[in-house]
PDB file of N, CA and C in Angstrom:
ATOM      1  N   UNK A   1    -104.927  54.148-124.773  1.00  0.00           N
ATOM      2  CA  UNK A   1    -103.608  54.509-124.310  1.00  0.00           C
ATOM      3  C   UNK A   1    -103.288  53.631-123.100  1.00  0.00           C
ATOM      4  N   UNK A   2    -102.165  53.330-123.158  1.00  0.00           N
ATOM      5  CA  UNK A   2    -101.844  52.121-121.454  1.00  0.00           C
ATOM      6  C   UNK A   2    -102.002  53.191-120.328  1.00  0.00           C
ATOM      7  N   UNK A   3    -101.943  52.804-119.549  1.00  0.00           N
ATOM      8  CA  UNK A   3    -102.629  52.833-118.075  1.00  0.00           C
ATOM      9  C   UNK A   3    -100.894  54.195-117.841  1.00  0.00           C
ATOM     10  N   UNK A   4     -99.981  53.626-117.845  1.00  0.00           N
ATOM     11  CA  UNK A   4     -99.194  54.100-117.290  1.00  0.00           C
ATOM     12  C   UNK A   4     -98.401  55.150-118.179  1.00  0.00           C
ATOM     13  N   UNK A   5     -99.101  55.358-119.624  1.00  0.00           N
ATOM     14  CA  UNK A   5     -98.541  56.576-120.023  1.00  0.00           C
ATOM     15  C   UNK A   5     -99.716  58.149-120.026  1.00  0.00           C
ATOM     16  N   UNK A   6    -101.522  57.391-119.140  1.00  0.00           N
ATOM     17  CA  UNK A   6    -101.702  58.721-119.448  1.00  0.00           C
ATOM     18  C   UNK A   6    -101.469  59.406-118.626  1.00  0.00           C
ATOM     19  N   UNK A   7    -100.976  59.547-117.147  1.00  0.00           N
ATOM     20  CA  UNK A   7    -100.835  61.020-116.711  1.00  0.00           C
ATOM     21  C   UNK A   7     -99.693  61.633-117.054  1.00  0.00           C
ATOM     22  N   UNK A   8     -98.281  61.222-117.299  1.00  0.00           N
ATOM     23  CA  UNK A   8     -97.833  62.276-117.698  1.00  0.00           C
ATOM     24  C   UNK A   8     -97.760  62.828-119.479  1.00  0.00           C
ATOM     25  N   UNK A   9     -98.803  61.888-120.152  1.00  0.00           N
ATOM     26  CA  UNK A   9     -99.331  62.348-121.590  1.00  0.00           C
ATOM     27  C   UNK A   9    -100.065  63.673-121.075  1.00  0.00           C
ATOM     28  N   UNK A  10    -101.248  63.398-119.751  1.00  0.00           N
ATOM     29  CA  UNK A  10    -101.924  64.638-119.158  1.00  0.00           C
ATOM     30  C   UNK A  10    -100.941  65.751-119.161  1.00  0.00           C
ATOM     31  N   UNK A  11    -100.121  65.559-118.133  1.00  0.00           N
ATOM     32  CA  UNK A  11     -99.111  66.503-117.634  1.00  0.00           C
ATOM     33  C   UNK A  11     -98.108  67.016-118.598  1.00  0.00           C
ATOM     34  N   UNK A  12     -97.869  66.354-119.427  1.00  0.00           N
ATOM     35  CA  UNK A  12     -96.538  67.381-120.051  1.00  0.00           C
ATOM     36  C   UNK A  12     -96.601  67.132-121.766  1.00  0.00           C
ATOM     37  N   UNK A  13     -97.365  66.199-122.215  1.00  0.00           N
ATOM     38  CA  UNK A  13     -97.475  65.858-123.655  1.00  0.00           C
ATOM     39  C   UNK A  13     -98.523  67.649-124.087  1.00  0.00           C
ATOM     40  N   UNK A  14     -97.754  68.248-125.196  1.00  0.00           N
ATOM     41  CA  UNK A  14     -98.208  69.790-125.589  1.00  0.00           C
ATOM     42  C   UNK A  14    -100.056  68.992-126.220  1.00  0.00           C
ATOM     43  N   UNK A  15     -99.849  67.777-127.027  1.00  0.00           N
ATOM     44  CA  UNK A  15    -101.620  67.761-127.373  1.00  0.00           C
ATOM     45  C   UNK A  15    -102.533  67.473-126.611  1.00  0.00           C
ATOM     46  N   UNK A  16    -102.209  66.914-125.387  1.00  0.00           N
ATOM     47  CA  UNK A  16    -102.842  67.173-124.550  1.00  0.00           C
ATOM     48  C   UNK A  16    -103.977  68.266-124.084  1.00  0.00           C
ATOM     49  N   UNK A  17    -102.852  69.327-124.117  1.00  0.00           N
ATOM     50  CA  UNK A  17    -103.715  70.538-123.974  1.00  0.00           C
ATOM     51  C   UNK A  17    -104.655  71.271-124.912  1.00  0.00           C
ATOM     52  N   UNK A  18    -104.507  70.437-126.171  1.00  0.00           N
ATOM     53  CA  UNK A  18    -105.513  70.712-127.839  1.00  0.00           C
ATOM     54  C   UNK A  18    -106.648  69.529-127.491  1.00  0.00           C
ATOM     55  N   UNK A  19    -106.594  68.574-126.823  1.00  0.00           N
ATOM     56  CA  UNK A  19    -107.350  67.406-126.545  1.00  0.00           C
ATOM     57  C   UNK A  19    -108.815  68.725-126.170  1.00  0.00           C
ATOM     58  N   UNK A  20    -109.843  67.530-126.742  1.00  0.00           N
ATOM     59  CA  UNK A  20    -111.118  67.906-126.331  1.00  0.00           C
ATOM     60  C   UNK A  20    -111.586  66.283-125.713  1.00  0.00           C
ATOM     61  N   UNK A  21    -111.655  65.961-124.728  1.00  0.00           N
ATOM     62  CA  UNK A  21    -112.119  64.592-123.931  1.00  0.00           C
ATOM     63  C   UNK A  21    -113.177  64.942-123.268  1.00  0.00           C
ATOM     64  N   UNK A  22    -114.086  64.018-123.393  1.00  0.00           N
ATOM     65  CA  UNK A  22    -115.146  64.126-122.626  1.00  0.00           C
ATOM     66  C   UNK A  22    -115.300  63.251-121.304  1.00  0.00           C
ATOM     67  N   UNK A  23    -114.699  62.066-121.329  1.00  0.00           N
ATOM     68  CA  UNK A  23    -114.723  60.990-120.406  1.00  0.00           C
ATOM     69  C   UNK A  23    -113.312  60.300-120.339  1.00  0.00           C
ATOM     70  N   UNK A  24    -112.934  59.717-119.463  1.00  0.00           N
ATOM     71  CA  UNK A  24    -111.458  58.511-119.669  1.00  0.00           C
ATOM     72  C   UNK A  24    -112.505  57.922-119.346  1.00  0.00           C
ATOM     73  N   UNK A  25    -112.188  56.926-119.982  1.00  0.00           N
ATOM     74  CA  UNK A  25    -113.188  55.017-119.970  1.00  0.00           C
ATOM     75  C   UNK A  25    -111.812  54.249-119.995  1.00  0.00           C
ATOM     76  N   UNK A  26    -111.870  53.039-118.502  1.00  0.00           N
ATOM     77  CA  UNK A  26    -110.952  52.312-118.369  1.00  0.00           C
ATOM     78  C   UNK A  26    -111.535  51.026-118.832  1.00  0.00           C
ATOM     79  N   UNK A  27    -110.906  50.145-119.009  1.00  0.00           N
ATOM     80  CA  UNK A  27    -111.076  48.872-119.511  1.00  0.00           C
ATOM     81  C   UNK A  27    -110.937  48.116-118.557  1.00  0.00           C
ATOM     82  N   UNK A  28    -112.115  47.301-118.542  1.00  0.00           N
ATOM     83  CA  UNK A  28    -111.541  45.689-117.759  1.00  0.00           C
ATOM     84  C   UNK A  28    -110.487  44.481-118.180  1.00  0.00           C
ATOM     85  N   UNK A  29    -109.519  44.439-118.298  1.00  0.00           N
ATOM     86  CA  UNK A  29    -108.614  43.525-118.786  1.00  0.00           C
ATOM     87  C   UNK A  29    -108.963  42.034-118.922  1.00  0.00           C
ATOM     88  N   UNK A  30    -109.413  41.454-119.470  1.00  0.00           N
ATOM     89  CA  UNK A  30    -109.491  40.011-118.959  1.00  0.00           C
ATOM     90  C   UNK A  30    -108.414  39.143-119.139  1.00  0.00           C
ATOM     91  N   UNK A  31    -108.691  37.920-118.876  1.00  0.00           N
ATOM     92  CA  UNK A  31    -107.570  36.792-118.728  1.00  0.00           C
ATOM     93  C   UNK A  31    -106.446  36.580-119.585  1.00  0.00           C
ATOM     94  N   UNK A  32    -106.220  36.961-121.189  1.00  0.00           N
ATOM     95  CA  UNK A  32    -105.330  36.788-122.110  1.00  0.00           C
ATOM     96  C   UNK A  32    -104.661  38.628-122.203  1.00  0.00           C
ATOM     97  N   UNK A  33    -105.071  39.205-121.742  1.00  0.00           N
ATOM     98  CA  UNK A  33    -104.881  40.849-121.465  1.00  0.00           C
ATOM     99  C   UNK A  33    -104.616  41.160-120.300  1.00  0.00           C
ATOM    100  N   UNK A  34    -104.100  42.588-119.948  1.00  0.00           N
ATOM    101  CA  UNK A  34    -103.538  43.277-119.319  1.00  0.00           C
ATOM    102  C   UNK A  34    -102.299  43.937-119.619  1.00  0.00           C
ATOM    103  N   UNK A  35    -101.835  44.609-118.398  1.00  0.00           N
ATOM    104  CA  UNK A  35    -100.731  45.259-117.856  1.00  0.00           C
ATOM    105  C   UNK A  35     -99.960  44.732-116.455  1.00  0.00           C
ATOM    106  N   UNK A  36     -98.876  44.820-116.590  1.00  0.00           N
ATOM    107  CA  UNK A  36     -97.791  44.676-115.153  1.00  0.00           C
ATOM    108  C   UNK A  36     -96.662  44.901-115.413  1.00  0.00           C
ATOM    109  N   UNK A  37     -96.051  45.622-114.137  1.00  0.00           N
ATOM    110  CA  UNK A  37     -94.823  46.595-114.699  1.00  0.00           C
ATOM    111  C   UNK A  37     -93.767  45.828-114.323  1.00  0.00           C
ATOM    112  N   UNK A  38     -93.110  45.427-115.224  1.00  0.00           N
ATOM    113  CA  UNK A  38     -91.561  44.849-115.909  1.00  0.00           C
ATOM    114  C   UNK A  38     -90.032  45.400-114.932  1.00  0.00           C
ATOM    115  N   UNK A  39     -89.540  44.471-115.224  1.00  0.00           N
ATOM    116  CA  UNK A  39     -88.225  45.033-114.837  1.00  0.00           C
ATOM    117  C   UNK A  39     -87.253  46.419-114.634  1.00  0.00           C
ATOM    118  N   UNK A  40     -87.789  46.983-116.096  1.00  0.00           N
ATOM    119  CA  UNK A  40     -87.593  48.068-116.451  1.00  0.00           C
ATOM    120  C   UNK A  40     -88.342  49.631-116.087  1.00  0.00           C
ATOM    121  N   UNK A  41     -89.470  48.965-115.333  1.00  0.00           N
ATOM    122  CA  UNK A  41     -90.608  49.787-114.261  1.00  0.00           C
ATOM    123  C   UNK A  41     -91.797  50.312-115.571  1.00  0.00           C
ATOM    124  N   UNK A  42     -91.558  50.207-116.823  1.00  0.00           N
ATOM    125  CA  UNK A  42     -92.786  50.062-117.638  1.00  0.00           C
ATOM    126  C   UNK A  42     -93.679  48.827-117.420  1.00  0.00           C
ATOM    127  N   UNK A  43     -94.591  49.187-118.202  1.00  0.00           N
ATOM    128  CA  UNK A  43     -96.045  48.016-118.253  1.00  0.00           C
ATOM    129  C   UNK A  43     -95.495  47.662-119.390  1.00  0.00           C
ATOM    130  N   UNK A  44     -95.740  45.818-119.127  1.00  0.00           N
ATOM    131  CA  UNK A  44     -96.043  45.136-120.379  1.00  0.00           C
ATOM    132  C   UNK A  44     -97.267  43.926-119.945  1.00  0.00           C
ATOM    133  N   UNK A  45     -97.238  43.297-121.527  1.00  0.00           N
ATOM    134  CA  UNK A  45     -98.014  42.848-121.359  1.00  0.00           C
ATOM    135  C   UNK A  45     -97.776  41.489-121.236  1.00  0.00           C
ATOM    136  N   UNK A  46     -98.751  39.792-120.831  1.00  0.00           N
ATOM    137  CA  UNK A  46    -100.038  40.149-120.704  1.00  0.00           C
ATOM    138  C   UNK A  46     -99.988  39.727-119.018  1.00  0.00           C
ATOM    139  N   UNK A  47     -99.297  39.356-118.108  1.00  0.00           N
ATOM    140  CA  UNK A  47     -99.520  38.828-116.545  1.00  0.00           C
ATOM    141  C   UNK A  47    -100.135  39.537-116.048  1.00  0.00           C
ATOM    142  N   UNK A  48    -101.649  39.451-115.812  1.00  0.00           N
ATOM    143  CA  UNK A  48    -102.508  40.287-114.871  1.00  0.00           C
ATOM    144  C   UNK A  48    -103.497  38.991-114.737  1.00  0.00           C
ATOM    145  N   UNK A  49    -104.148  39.216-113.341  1.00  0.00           N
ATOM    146  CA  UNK A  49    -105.454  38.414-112.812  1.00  0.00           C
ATOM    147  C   UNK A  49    -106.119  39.508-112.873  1.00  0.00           C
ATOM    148  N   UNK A  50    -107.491  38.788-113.040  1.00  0.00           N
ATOM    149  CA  UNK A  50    -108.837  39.831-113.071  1.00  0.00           C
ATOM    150  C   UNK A  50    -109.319  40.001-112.015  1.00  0.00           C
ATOM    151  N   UNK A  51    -108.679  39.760-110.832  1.00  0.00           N
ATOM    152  CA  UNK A  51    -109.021  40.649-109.689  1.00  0.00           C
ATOM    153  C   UNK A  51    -108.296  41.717-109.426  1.00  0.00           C
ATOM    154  N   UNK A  52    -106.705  41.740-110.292  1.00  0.00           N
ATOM    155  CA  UNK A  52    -106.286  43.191-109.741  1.00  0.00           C
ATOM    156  C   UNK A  52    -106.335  44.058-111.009  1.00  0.00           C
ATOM    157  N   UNK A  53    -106.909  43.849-111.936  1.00  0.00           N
ATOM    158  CA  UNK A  53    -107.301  44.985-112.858  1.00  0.00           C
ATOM    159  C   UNK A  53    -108.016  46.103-112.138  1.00  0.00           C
ATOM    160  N   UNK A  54    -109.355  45.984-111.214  1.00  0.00           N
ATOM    161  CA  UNK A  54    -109.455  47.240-110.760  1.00  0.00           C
ATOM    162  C   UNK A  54    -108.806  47.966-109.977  1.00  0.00           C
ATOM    163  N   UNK A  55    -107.654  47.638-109.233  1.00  0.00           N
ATOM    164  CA  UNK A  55    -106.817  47.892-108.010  1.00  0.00           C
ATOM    165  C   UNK A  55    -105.941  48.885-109.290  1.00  0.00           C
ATOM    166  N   UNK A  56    -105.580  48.270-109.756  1.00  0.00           N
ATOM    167  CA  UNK A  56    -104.173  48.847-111.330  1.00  0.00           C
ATOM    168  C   UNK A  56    -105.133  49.976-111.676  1.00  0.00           C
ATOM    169  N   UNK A  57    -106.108  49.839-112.249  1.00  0.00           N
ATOM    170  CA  UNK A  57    -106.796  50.830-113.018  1.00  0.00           C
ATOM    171  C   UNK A  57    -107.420  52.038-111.694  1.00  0.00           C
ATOM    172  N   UNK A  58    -107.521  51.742-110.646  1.00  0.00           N
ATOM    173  CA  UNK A  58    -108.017  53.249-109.886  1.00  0.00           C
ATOM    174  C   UNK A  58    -106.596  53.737-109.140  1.00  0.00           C
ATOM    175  N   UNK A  59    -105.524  52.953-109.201  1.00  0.00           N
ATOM    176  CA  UNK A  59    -104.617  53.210-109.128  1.00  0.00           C
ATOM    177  C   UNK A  59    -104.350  54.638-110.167  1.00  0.00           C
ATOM    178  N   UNK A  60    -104.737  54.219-111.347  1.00  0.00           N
ATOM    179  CA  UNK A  60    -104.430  55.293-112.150  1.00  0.00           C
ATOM    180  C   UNK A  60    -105.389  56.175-112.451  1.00  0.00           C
ATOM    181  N   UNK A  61    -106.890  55.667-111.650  1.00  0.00           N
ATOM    182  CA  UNK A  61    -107.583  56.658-111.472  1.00  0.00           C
ATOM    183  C   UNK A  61    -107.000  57.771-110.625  1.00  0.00           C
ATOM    184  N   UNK A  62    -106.569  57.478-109.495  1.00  0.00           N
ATOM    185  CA  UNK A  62    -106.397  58.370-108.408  1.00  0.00           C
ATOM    186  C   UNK A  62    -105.266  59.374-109.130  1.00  0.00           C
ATOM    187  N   UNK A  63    -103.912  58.759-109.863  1.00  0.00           N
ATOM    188  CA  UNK A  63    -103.397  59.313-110.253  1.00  0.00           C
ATOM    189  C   UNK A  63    -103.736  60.704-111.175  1.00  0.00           C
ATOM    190  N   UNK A  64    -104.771  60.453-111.995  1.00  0.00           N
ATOM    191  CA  UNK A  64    -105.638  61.269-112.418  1.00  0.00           C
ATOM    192  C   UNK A  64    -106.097  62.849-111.824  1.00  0.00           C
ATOM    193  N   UNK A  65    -106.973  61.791-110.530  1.00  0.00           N
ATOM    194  CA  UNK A  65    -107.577  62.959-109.766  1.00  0.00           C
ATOM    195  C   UNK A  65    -106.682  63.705-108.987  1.00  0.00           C
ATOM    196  N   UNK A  66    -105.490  63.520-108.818  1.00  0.00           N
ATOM    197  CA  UNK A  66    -104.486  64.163-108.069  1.00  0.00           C
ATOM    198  C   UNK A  66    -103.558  65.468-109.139  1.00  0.00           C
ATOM    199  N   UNK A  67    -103.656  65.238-110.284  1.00  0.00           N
ATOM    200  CA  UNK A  67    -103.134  66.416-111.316  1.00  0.00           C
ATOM    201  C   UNK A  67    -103.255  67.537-110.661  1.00  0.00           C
ATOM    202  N   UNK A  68    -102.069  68.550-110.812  1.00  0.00           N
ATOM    203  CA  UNK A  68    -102.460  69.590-111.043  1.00  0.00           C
ATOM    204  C   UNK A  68    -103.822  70.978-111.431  1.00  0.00           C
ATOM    205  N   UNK A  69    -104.079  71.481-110.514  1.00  0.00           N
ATOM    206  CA  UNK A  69    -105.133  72.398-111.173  1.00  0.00           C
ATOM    207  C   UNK A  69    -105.093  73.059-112.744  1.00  0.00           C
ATOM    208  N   UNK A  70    -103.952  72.991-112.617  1.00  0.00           N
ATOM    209  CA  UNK A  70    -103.024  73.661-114.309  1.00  0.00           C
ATOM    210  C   UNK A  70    -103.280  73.106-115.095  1.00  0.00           C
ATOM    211  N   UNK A  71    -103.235  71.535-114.942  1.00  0.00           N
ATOM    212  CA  UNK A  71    -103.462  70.805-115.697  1.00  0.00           C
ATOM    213  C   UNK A  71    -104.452  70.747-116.606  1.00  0.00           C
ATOM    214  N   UNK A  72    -104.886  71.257-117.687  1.00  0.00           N
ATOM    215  CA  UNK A  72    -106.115  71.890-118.120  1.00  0.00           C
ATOM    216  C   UNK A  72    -106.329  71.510-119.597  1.00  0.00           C
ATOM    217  N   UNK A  73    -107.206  71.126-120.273  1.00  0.00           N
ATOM    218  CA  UNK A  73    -107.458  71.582-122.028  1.00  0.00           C
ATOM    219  C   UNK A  73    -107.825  72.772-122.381  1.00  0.00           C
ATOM    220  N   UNK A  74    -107.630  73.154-123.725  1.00  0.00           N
ATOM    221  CA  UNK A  74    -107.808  74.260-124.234  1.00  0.00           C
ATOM    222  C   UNK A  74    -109.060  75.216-123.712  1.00  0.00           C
ATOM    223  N   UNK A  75    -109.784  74.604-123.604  1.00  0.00           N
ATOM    224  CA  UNK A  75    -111.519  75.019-122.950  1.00  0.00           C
ATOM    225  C   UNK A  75    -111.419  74.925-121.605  1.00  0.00           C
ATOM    226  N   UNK A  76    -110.153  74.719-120.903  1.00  0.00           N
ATOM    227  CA  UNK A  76    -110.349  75.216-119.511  1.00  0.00           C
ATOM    228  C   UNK A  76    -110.974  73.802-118.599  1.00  0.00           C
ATOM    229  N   UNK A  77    -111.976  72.870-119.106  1.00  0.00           N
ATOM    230  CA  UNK A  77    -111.915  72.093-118.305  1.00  0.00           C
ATOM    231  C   UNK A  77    -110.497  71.301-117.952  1.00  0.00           C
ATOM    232  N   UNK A  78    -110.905  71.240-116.515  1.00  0.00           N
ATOM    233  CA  UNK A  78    -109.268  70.235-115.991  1.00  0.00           C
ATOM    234  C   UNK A  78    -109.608  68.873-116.141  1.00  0.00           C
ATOM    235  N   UNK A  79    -108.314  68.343-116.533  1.00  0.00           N
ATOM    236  CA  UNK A  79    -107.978  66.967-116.177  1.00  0.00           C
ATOM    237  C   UNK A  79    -108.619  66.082-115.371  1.00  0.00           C
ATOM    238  N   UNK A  80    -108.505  66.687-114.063  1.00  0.00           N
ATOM    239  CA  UNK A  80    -108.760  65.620-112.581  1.00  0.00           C
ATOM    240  C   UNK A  80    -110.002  65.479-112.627  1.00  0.00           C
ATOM    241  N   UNK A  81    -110.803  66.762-113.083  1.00  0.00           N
ATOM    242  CA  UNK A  81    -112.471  67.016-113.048  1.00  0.00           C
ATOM    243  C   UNK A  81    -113.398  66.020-114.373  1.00  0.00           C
ATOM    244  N   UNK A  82    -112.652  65.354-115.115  1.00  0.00           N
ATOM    245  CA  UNK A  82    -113.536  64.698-116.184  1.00  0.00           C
ATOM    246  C   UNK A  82    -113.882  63.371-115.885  1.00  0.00           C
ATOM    247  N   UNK A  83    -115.165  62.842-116.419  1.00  0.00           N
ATOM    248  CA  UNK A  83    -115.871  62.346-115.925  1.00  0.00           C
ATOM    249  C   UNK A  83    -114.901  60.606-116.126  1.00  0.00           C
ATOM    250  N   UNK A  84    -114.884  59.803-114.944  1.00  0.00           N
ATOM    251  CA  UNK A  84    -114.405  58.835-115.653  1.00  0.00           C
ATOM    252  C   UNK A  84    -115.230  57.516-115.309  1.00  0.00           C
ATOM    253  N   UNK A  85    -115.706  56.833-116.615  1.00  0.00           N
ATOM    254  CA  UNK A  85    -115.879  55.471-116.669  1.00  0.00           C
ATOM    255  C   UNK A  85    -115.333  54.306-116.769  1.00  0.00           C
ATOM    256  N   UNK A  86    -115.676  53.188-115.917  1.00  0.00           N
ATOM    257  CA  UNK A  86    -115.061  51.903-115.994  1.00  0.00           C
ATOM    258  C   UNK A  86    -116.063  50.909-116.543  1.00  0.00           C
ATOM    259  N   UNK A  87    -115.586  50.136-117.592  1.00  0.00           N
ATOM    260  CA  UNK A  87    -116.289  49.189-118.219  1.00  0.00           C
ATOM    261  C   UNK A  87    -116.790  47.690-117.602  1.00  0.00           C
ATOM    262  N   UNK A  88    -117.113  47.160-117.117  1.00  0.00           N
ATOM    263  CA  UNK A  88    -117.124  45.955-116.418  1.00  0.00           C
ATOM    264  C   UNK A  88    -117.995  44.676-116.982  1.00  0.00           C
ATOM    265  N   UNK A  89    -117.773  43.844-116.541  1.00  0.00           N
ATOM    266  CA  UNK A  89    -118.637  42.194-116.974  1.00  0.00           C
ATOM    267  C   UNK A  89    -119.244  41.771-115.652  1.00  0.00           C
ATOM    268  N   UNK A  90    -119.178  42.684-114.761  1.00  0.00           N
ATOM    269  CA  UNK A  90    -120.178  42.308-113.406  1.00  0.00           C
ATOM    270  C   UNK A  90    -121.197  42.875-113.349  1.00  0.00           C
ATOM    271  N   UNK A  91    -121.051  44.250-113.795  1.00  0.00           N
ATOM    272  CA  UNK A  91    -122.399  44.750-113.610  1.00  0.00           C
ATOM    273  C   UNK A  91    -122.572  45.788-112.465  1.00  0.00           C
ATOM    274  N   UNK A  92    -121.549  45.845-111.803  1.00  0.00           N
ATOM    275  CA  UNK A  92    -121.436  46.698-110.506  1.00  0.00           C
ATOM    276  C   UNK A  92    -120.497  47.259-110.109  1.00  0.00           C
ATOM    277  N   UNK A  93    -120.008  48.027-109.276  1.00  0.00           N
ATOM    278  CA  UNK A  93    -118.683  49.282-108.707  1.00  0.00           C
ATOM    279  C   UNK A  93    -118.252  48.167-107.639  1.00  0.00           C
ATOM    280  N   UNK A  94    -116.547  48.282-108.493  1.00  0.00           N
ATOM    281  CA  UNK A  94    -116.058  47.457-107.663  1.00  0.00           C
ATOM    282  C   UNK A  94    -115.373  48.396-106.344  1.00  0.00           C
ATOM    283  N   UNK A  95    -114.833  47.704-105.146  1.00  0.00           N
ATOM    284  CA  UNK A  95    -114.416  48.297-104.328  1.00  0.00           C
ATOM    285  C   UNK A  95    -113.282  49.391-104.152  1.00  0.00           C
ATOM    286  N   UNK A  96    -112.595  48.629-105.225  1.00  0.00           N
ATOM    287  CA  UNK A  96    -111.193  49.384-105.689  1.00  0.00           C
ATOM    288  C   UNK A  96    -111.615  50.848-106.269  1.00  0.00           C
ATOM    289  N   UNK A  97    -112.529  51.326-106.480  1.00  0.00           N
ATOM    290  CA  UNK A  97    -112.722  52.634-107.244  1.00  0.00           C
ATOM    291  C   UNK A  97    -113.812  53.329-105.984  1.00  0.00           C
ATOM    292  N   UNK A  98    -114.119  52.718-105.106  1.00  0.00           N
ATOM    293  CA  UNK A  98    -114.512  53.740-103.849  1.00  0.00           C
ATOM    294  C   UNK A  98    -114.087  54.973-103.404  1.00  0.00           C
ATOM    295  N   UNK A  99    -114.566  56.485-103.019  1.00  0.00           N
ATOM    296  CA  UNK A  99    -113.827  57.284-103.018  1.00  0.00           C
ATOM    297  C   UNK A  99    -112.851  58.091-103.952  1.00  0.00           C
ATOM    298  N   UNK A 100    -113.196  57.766-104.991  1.00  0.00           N
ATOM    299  CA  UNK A 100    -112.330  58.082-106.112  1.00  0.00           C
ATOM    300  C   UNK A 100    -112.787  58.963-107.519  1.00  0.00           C
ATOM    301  N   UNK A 101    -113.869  59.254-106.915  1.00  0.00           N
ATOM    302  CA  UNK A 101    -114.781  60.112-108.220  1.00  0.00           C
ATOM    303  C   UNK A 101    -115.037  59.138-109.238  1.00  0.00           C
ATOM    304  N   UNK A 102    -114.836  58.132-109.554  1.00  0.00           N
ATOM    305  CA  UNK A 102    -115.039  57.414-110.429  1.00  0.00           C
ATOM    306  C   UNK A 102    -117.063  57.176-110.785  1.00  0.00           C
ATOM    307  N   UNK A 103    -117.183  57.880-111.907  1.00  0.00           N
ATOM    308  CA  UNK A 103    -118.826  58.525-111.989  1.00  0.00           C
ATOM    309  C   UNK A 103    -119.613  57.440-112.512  1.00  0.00           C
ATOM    310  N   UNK A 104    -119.389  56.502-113.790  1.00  0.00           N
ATOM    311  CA  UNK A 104    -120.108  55.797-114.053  1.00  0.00           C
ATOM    312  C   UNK A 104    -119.463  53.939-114.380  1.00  0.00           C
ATOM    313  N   UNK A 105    -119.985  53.299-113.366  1.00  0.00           N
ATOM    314  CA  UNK A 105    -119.691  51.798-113.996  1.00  0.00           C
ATOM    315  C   UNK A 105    -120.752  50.830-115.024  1.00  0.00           C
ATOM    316  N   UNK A 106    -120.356  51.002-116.571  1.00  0.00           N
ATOM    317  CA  UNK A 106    -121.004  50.140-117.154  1.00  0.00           C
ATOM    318  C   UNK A 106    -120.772  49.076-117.402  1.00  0.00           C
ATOM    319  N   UNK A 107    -121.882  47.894-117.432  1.00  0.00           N
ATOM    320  CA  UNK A 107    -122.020  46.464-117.362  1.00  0.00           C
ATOM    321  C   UNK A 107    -122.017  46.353-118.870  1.00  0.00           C
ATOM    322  N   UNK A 108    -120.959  45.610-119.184  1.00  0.00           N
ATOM    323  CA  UNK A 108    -120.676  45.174-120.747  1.00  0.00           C
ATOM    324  C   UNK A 108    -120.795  43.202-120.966  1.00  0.00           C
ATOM    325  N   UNK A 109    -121.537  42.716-120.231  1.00  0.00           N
ATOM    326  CA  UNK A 109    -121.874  41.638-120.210  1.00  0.00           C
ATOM    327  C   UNK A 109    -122.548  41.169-121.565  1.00  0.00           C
ATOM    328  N   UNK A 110    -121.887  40.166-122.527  1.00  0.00           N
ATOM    329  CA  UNK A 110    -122.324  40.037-123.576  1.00  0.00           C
ATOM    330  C   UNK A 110    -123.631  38.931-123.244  1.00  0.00           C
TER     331      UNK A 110
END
C-alpha cells in the first residue's frame, strides 16, 4: 500500500478493522522507485533519493504511532502498537527511525 494512503486506510477504511496484521514492513525505495508528493499533495511516483526514503517512511511511521487508541482490529490489538519493520540494503537502523518504536531492521542485501 503507498506510504500515504495507510493511515487514514487505518483510520477510517471499515476493512481495516476485519484486518488481522501482524507487522507493517516498510520498504526501502531505491533509485528507479519511490514516492514524492505532487502538486496535487498526493504521492507519485518515481523522484526520490535514497537518502530520504527513511526520513518519508518514519515520517509515516510516526504517523502510525500517533493513531488513535480506537483505532483498533477486530481482536482488539491497536494500530499504533504493531510491530513495525523496515527492510534495508545496509544492514543497520537508520537514524531517521530513532525514537519511533520502529522494532526490527532487516538487512536484505543480495
Amino acid at each position: 500500500m503507498p506510504g500515504d494512503e495507510i493511515v487514514s486506510y487505518l483510520m477510517f477504511a471499515p476493512a481495516s478493522s476485519s484486518a488481522c496484521i501482524d507487522a507493517i514492513v516498510f520498504l526501502q525505495p531505491d533509485r528507479s522507485m519511490g514516492f514524492v508528493y505532487g502538486q496535487n499533495g498526493h504521492l507519485s511516483l518515481p523522484e526520490i533519493t535514497p537518502w530520504d526514503a527513511p526520513w518519508l517512511n518514519a515520517a509515516i511511521a510516526q504517523r502510525i504511532r500517533d493513531l488513535p487508541e480506537a483505532c483498533a482490529m477486530r481482536d482488539g490489538r491497536k494500530w499504533k502498537r504493531i510491530p513495525q519493520i523496515v527492510l534495508t540494503d545496509r544492514g543497520q537502523r537508520h537514524e531517521a527511525y530513532d525514537g519511533l518504536g520502529v522494532e526490527y531492521v532487516i538487512d536484505v542485501t543480495e
